[in-house]
Every structure is written in C-alpha cells, then in structure tokens.
N, C-alpha and C. Protein backbone atom coordinates (compact mmCIF):
# COMPACT_ATOMS: atom_id res chain seq x y z
N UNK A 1 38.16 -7.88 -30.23
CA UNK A 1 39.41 -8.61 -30.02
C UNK A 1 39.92 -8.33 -28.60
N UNK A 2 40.43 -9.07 -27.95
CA UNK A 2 40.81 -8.89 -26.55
C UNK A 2 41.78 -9.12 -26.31
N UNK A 3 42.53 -7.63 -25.41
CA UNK A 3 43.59 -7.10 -25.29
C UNK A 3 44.01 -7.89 -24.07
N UNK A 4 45.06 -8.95 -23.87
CA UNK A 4 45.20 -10.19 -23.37
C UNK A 4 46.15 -9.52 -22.30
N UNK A 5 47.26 -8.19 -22.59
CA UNK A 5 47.85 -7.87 -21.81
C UNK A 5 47.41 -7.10 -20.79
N UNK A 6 45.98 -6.07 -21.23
CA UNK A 6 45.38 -5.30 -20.45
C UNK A 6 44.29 -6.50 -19.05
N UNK A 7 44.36 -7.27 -19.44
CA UNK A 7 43.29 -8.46 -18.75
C UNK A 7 44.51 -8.78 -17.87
N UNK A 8 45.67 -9.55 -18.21
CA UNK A 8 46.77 -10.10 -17.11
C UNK A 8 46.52 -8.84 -16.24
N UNK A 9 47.23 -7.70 -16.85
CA UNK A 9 47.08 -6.42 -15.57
C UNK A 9 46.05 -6.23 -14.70
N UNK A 10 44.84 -6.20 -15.07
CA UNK A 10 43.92 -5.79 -14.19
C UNK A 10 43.56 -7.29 -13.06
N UNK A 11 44.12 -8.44 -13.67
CA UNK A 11 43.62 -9.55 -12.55
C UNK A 11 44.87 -9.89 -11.98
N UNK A 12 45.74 -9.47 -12.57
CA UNK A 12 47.15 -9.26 -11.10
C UNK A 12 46.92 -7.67 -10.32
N UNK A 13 46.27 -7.08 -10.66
CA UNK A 13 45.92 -6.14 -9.59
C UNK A 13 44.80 -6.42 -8.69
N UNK A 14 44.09 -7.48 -9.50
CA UNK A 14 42.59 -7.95 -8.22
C UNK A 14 43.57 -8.90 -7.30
N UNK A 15 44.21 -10.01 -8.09
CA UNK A 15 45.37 -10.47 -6.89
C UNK A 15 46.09 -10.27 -5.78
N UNK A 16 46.43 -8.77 -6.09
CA UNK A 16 47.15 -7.99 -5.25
C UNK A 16 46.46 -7.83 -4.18
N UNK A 17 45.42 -7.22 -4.50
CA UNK A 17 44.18 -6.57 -3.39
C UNK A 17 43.82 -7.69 -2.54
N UNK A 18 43.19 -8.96 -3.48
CA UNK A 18 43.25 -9.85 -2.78
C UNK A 18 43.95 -10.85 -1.46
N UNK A 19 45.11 -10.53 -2.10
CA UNK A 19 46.50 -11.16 -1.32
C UNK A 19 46.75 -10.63 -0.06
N UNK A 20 46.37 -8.99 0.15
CA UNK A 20 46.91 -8.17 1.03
C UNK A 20 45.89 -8.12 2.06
N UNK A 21 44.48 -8.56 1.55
CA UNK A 21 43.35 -8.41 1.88
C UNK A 21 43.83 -9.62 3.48
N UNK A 22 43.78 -10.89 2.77
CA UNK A 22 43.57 -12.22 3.42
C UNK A 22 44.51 -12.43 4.60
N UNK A 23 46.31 -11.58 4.35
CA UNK A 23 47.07 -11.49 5.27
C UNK A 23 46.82 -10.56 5.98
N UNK A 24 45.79 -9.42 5.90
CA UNK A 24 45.19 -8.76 6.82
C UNK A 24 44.38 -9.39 8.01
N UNK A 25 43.52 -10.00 7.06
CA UNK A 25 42.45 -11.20 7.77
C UNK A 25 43.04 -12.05 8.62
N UNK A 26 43.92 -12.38 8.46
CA UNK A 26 44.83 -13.53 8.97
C UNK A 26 45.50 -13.22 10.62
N UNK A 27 45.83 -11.71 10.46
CA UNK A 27 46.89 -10.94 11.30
C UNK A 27 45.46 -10.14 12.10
N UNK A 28 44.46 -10.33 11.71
CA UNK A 28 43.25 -9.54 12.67
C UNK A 28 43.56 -8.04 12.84
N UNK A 29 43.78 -7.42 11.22
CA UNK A 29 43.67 -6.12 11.17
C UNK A 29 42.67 -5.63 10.69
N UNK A 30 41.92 -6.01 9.72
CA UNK A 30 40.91 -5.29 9.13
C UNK A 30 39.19 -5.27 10.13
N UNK A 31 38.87 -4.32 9.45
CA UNK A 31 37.12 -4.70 10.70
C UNK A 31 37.33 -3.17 11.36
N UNK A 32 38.83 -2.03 11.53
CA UNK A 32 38.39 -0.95 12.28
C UNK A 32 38.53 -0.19 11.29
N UNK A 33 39.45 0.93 11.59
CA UNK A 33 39.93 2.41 10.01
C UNK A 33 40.52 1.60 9.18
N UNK A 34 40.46 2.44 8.12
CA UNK A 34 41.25 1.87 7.24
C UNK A 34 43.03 1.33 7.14
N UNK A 35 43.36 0.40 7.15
CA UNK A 35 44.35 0.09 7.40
C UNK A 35 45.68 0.23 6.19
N UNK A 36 46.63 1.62 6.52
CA UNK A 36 47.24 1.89 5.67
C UNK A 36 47.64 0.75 4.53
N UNK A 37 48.04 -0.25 4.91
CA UNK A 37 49.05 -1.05 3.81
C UNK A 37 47.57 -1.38 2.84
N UNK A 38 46.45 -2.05 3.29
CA UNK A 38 45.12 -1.78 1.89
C UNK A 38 45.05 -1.00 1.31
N UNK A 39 44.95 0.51 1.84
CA UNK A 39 44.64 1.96 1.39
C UNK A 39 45.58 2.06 0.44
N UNK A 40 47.18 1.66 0.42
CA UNK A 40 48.08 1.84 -0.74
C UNK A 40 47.68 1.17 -1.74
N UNK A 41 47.19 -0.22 -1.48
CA UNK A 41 46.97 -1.23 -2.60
C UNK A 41 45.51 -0.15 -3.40
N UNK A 42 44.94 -0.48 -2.60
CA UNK A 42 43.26 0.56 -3.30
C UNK A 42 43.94 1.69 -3.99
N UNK A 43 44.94 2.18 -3.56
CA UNK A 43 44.48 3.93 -4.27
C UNK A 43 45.77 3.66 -5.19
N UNK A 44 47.09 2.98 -5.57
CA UNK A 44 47.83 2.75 -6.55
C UNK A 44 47.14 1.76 -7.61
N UNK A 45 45.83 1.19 -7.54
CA UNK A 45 44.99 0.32 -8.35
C UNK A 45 44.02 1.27 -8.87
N UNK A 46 43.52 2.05 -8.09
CA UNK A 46 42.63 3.49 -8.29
C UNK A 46 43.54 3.60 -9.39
N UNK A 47 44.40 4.37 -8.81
CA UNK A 47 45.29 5.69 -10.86
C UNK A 47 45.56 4.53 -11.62
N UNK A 48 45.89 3.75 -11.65
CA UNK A 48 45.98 2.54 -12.71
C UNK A 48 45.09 2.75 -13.36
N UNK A 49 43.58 1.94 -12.88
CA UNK A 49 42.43 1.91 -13.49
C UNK A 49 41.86 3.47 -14.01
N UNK A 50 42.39 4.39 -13.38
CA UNK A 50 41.68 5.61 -14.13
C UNK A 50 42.73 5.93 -15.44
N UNK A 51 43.65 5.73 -15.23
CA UNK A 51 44.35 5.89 -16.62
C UNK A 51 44.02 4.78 -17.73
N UNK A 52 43.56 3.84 -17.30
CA UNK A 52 42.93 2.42 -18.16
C UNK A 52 41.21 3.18 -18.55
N UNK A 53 41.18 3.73 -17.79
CA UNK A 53 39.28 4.32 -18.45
C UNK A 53 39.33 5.64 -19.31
N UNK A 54 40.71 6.35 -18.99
CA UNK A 54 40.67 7.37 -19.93
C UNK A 54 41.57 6.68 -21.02
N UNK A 55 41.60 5.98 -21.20
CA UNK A 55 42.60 5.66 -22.82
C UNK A 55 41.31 4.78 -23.13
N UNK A 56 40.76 3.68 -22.60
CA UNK A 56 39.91 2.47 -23.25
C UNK A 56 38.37 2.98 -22.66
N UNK A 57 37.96 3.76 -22.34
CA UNK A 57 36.50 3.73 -21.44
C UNK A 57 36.40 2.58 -20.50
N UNK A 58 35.23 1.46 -20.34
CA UNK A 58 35.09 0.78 -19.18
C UNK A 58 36.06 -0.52 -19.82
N UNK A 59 36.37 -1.35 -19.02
CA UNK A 59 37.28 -2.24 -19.58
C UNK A 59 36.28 -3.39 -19.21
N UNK A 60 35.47 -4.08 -20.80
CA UNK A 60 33.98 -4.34 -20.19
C UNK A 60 34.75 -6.11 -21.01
N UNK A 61 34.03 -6.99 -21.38
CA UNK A 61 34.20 -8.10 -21.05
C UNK A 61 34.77 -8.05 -22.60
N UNK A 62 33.99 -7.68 -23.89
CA UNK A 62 34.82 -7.83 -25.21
C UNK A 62 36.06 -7.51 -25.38
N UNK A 63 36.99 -6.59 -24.42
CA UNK A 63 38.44 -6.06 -24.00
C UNK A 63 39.07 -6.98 -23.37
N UNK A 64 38.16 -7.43 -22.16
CA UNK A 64 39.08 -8.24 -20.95
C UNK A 64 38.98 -9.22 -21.18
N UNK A 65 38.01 -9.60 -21.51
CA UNK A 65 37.46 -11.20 -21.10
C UNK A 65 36.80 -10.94 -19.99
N UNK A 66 35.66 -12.10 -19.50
CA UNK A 66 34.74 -11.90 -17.79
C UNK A 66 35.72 -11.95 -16.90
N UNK A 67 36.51 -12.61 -16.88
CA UNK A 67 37.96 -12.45 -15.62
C UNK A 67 38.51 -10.71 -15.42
N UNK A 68 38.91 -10.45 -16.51
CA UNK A 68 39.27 -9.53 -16.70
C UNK A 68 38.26 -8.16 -16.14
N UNK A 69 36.98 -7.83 -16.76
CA UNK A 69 35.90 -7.33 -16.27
C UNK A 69 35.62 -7.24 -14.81
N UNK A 70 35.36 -9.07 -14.41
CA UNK A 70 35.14 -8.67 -12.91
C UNK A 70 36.66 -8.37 -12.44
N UNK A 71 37.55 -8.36 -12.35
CA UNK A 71 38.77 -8.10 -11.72
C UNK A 71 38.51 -6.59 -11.98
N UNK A 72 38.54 -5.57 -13.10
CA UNK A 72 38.04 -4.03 -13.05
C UNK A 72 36.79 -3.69 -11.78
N UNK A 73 36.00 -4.64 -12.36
CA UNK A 73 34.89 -4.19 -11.26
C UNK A 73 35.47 -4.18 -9.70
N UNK A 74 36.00 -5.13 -9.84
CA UNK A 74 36.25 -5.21 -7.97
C UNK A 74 37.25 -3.71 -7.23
N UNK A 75 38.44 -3.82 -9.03
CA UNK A 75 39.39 -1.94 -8.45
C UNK A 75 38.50 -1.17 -8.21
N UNK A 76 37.11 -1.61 -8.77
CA UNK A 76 37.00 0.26 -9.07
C UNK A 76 35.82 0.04 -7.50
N UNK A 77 35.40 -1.19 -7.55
CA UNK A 77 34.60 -1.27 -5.95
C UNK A 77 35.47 -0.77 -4.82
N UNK A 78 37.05 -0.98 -4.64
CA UNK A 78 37.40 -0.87 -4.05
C UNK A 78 38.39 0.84 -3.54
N UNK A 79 37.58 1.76 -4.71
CA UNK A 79 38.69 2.91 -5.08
C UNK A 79 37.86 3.76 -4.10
N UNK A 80 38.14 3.48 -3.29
CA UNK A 80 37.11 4.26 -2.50
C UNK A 80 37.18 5.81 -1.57
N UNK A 81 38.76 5.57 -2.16
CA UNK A 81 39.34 7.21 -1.68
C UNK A 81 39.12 7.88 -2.73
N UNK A 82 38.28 7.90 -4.18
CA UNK A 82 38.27 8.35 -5.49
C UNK A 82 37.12 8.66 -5.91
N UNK A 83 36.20 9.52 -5.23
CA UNK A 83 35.23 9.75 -5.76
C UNK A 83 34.13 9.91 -7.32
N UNK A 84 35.35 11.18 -7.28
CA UNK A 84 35.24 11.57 -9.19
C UNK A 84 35.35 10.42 -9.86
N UNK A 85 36.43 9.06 -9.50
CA UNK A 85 36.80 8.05 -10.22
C UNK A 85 35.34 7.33 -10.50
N UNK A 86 35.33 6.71 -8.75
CA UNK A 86 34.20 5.75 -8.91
C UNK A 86 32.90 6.34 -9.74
N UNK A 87 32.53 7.54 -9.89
CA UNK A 87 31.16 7.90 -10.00
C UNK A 87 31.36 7.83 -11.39
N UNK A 88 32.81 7.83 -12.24
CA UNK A 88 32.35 8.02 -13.73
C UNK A 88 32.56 6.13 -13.89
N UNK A 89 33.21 5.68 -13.10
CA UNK A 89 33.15 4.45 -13.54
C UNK A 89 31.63 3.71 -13.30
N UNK A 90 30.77 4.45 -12.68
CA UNK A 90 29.64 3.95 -12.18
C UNK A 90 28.85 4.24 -13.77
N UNK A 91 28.92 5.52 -14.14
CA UNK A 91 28.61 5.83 -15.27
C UNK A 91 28.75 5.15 -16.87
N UNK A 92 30.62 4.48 -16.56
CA UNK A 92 30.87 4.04 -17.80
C UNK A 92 30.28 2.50 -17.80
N UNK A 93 30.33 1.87 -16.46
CA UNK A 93 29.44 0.50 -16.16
C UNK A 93 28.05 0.29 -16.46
N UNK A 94 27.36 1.44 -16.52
CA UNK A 94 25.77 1.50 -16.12
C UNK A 94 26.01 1.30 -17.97
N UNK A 95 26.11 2.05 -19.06
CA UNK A 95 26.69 1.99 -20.51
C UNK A 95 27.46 0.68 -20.69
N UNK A 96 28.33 0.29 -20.40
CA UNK A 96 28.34 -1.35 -20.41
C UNK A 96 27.02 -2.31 -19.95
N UNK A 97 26.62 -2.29 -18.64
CA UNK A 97 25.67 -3.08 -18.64
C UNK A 97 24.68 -3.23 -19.59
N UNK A 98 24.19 -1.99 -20.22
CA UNK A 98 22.81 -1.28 -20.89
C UNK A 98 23.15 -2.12 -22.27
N UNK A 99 24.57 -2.20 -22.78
CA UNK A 99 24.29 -2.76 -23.94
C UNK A 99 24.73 -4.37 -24.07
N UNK A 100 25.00 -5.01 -22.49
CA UNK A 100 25.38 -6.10 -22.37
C UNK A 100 26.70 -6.94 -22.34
N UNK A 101 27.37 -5.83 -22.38
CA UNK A 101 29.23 -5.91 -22.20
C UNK A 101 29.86 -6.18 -20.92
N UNK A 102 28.89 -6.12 -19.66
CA UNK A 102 29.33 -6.72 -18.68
C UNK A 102 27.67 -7.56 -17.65
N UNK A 103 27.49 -8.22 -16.96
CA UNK A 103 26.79 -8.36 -16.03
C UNK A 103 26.14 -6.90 -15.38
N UNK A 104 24.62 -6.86 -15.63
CA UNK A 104 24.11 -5.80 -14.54
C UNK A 104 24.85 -5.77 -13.50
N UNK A 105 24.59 -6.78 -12.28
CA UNK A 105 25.00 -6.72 -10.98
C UNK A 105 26.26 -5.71 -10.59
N UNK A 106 27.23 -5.61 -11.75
CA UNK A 106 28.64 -5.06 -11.70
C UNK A 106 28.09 -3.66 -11.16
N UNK A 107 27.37 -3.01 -12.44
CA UNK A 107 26.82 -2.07 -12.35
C UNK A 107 26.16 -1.22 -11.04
N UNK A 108 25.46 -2.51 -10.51
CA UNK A 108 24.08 -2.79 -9.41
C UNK A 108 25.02 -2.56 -8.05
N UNK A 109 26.40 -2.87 -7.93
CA UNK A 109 27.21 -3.30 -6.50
C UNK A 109 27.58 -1.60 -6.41
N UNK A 110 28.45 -1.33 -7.54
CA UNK A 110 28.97 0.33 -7.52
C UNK A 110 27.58 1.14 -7.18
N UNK A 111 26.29 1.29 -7.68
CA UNK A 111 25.87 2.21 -7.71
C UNK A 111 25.49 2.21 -6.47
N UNK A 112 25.21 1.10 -5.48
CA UNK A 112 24.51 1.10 -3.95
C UNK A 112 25.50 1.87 -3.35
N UNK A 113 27.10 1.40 -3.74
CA UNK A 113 28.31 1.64 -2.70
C UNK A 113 28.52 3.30 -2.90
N UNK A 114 28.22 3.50 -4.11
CA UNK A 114 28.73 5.16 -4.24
C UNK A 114 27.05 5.58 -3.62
N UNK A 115 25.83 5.64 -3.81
CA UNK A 115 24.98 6.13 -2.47
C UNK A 115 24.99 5.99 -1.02
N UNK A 116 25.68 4.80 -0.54
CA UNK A 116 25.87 4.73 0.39
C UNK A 116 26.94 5.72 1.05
N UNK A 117 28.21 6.08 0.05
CA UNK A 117 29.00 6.67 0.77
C UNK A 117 28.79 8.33 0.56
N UNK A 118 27.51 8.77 -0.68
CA UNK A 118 26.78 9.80 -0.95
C UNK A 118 26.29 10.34 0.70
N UNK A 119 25.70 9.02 1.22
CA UNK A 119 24.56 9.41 2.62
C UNK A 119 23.78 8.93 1.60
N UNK A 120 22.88 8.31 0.57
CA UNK A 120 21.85 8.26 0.20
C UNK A 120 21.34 6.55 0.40
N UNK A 121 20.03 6.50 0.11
CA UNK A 121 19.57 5.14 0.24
C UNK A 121 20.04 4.45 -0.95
N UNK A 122 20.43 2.67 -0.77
CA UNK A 122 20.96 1.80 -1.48
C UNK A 122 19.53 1.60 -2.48
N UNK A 123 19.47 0.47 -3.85
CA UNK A 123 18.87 0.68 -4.25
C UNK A 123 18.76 -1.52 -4.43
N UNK A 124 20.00 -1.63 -4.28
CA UNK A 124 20.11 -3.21 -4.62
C UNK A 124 20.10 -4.06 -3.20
N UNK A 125 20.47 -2.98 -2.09
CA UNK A 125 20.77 -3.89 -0.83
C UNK A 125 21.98 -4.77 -0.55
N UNK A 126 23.00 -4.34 -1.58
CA UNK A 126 24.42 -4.88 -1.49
C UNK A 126 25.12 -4.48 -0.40
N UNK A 127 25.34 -3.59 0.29
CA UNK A 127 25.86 -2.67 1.29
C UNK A 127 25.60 -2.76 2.50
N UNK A 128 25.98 -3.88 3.73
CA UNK A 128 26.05 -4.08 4.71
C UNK A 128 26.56 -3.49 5.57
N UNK A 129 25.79 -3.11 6.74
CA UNK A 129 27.21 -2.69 8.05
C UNK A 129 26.71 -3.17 9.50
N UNK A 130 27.91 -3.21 10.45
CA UNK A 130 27.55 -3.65 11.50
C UNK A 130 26.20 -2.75 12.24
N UNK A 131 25.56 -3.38 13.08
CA UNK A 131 24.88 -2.86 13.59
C UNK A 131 25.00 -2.28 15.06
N UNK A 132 25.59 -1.10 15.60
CA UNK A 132 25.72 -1.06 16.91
C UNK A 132 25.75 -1.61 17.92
N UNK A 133 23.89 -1.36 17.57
CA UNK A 133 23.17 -2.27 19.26
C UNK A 133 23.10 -3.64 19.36
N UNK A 134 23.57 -4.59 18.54
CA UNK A 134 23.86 -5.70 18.62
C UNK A 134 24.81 -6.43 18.01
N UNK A 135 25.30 -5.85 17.21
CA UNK A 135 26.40 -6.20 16.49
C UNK A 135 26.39 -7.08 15.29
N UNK A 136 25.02 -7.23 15.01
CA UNK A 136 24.79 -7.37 13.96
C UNK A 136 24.92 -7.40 12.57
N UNK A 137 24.97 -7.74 11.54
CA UNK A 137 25.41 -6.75 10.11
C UNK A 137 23.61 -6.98 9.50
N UNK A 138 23.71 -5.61 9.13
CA UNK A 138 22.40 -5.56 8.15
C UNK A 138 22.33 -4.64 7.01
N UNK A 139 21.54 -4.60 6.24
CA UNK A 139 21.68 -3.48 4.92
C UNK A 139 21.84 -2.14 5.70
N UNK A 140 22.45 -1.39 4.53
CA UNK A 140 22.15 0.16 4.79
C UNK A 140 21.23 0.17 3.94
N UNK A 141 20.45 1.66 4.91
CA UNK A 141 19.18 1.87 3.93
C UNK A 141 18.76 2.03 2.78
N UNK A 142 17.34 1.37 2.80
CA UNK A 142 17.13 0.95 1.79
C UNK A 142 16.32 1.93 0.41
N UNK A 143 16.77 2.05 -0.56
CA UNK A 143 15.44 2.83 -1.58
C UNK A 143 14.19 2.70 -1.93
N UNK A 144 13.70 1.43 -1.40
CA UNK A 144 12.67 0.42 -1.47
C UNK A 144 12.65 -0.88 -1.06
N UNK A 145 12.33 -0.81 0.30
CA UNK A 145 12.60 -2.21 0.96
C UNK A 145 11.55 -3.30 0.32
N UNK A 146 10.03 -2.40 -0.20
CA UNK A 146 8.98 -3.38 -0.67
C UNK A 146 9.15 -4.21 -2.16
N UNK A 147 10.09 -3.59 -2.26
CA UNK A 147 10.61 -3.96 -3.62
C UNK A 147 11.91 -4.99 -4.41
N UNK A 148 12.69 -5.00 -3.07
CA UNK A 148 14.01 -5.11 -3.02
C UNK A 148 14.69 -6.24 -3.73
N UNK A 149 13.69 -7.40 -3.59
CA UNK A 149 13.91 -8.68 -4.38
C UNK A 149 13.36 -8.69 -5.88
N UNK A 150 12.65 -7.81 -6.38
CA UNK A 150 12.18 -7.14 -7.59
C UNK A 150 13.23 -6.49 -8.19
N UNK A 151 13.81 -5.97 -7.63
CA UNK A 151 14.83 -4.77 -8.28
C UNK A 151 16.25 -5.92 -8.54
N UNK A 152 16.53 -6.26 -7.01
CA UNK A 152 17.44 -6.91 -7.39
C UNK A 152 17.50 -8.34 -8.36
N UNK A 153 16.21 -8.96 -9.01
CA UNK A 153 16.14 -10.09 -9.98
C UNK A 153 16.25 -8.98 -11.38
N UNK A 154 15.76 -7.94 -11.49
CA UNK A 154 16.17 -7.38 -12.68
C UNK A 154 18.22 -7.04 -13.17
N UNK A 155 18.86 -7.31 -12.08
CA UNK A 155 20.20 -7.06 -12.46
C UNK A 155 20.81 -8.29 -12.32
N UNK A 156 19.71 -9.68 -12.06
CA UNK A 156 20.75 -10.81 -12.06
C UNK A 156 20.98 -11.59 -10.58
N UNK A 157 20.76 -10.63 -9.00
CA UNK A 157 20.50 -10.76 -8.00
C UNK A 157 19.89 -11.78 -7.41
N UNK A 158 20.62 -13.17 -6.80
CA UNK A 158 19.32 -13.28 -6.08
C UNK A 158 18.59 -12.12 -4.98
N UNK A 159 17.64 -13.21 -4.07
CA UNK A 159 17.21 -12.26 -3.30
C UNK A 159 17.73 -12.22 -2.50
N UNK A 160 17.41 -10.86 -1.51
CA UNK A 160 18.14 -10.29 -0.39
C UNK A 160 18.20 -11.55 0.87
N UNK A 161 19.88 -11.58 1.38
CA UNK A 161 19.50 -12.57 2.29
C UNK A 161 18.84 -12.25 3.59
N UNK A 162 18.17 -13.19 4.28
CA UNK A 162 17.59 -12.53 5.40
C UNK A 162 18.15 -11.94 6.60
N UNK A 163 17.52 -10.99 6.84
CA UNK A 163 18.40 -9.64 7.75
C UNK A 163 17.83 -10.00 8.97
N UNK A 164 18.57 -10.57 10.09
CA UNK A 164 18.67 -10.98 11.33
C UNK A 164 17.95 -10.24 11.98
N UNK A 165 17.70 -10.87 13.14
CA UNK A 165 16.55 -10.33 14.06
C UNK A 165 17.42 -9.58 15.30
N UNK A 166 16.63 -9.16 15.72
CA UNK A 166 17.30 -8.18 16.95
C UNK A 166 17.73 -8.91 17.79
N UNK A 167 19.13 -9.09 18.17
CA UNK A 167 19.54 -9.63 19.25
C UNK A 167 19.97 -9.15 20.56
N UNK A 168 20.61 -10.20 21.45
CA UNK A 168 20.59 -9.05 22.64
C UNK A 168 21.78 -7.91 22.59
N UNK A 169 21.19 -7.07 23.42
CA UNK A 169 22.37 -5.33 23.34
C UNK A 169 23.75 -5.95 23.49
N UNK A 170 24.90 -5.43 22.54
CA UNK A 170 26.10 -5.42 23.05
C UNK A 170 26.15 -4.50 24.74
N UNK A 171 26.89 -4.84 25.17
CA UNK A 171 27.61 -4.36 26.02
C UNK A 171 28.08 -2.61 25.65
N UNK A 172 27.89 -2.21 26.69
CA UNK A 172 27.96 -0.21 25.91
C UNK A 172 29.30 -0.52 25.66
N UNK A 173 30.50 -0.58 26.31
CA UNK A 173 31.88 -0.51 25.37
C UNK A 173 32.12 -1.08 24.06
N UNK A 174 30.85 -2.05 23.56
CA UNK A 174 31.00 -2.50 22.40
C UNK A 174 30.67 -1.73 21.42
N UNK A 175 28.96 -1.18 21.97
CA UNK A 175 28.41 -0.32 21.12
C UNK A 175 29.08 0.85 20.95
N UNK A 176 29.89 1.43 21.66
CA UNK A 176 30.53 2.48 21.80
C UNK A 176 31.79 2.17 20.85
N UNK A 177 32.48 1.39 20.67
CA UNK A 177 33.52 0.59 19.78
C UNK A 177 33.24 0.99 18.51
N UNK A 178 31.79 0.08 17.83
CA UNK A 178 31.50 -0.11 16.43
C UNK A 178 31.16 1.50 16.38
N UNK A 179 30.74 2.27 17.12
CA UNK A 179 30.08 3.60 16.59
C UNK A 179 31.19 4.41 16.34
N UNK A 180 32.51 4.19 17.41
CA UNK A 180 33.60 5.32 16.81
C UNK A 180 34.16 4.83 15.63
N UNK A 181 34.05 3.55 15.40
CA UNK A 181 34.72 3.14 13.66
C UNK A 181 33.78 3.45 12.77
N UNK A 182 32.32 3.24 13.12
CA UNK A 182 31.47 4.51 11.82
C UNK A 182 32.12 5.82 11.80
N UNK A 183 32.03 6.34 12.98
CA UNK A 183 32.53 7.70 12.98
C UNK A 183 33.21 8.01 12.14
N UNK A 184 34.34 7.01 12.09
CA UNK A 184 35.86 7.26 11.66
C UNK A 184 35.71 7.13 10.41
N UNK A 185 34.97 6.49 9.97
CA UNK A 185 34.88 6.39 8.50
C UNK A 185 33.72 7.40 7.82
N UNK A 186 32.98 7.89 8.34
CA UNK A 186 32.40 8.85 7.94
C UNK A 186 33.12 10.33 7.87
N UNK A 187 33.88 10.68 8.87
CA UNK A 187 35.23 11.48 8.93
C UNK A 187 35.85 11.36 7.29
N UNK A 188 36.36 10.18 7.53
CA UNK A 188 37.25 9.72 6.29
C UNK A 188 36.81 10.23 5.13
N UNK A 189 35.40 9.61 4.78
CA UNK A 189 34.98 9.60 3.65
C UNK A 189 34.37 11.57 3.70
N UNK A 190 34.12 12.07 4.35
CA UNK A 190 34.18 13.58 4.44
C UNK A 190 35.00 14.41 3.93
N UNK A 191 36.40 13.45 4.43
CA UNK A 191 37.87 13.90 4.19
C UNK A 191 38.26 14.02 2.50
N UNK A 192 37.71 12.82 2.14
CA UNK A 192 37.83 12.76 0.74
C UNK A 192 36.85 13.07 -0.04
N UNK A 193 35.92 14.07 0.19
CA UNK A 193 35.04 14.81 -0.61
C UNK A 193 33.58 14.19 -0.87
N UNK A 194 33.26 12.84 -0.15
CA UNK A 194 31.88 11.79 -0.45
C UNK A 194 31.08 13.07 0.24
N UNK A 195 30.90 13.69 0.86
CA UNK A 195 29.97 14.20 1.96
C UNK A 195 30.82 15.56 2.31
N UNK A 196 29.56 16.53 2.38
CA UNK A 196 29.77 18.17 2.97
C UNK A 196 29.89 18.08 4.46
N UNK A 197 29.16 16.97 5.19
CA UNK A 197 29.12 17.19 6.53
C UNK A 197 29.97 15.85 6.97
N UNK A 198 30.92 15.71 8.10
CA UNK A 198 30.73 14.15 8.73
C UNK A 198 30.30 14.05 10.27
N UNK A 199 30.16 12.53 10.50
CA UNK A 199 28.87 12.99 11.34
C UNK A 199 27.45 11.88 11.24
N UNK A 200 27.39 10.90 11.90
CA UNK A 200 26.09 9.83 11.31
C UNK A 200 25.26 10.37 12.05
C-alpha cells in the first residue's frame, strides 16, 4: 500500500533541489566548490531521508510509487556530505534492486558515485569529470573498461556514451583553474571523512 504522504515529501524535496539547482545554473554559480545555498538544500534533504530509512528502510517503489523512488534516489545521490548515509543507502538500494522494488540503475548510479568519492574505480561509468588538459568531460576510472557496455546492459544502462577525443590543450590558466576545483573538492570530500588522504 503506498504511503501517498511519504511520496509528496520526498518529490517536493527532489523539487527543491531541483529548483535551487537551475537558479544556480541560471546565475552561473555552479561548475566550481560547492556552493553554500545547494550544500543546505543537500544536507537538510540528507537528515530527512536518513530519518525516512531508519523508520521505513529504502523508500523503494511499493511505498512511494516510481516518482516517489526516483525522487529518494536522486536525495540520497545528492547527500554527498554523508558518507555513513549514502553507503547504507547504497546497501538498502542494492536489496531493493535484488528483489525488484526499484530499477537496477538506481542502485548502479550510487554505487559508481560512492567509489568514486572512495578514490576507487567506477564500475557502471556514470561518473564524469572535467578533464584538465582539455577541458573535456570523461568517465572516472574505470573497473573494466572491456566490459563496460556489458555491465552496464545488466542494470538497464544503455551503453556508455562516447568519450571524446583529445582535444587541443587548454591554456595553462585554464588547466590550472579546473585542477584547483578538483583539488577543492577532494579537500572537501577528505573533510567529510570519503578519504584518509586529500590530494589527486
């Protein structure tokens, strides 16, 4: 039976995120650190959703409805100052997917994003970042590049889109640009316990 009030909540909180997201976009803030007024939306949607997983476990599609579901999936994609959070929600998703209560892929997006911010190799190829020396965006590394369109048709995936060719060098103040906003976010995510060292 599906809890109709717990579903409004969680897709007026993807709203939210959403909303704050686009007037970011709009105003040409997002793209360097994290930009406080998101970071509030993410981490007051974070304790929401973790108090929604310790009373209900994953809030999987027979609870929410698919609206409802992907709107969870996207908080908990986005809880990214929450380690402990994301990794059990990665856990309580992987147990939803397994018995068919939500879409693999849900599953498939968290588990690349929490290795990626581990330091470890992705496994689906969901996880893009700019590329320095040209400015590029391409996967972060991969767990199996020979494989990648294999792995990812087992969760529902198409295949990986194609990853651009080397173009010409930014300009060093550019490259120098995109590398202190890795920096900064590797810092960050240090800060909040993803990683013992920071430091790419």
């Amino acid at each position: 039976m599906l809890n109709e009030v717990l579903r409004e909540e969680l897709i007026a909180m993807r709203t939210e995120d959403l909303r704050v997201r686009q007037e970011l976009v709009e105003s040409d803030e997002l793209g360097g650190s994290y930009v406080p007024r998101m970071e509030a939306v993410h981490s007051k949607n974070a304790q929401r959703l973790k108090e929604i997983v310790d009373e209900y476990g994953w809030p999987h599609e027979h609870i929410v409805g698919h609206d409802g579901a992907e709107a969870a999936w996207l908080i908990a994609q986005h809880a990214v100052g929450f380690p402990d959070l994301q990794r059990k929600c990665l856990s309580l998703m992987e147990h939803s997917a397994y018995e068919g209560s939500i879409p693999r892929w849900h599953a498939a997006y968290l588990r690349d994003r929490v290795a990626m911010f581990e330091g470890r190799p992705q496994r689906y190829g969901t996880q893009w970042l700019d590329d320095p020396h040209d400015g590029r965006i391409r996967p972060w590394k991969l767990e199996d590049g020979s494989r990648i369109n294999e792995l990812r048709a087992q969760v529902g995936l198409s295949p990986l889109p194609p990853i651009p060719e080397p173009g010409p060098e930014l300009p060093p103040e550019q490259q120098a640009a995109i590398r202190q906003n890795q920096r900064w976010w590797e810092n960050w995510l240090a800060s909040k316990g993803w990683r013992t060292q920071a430091g790419l």
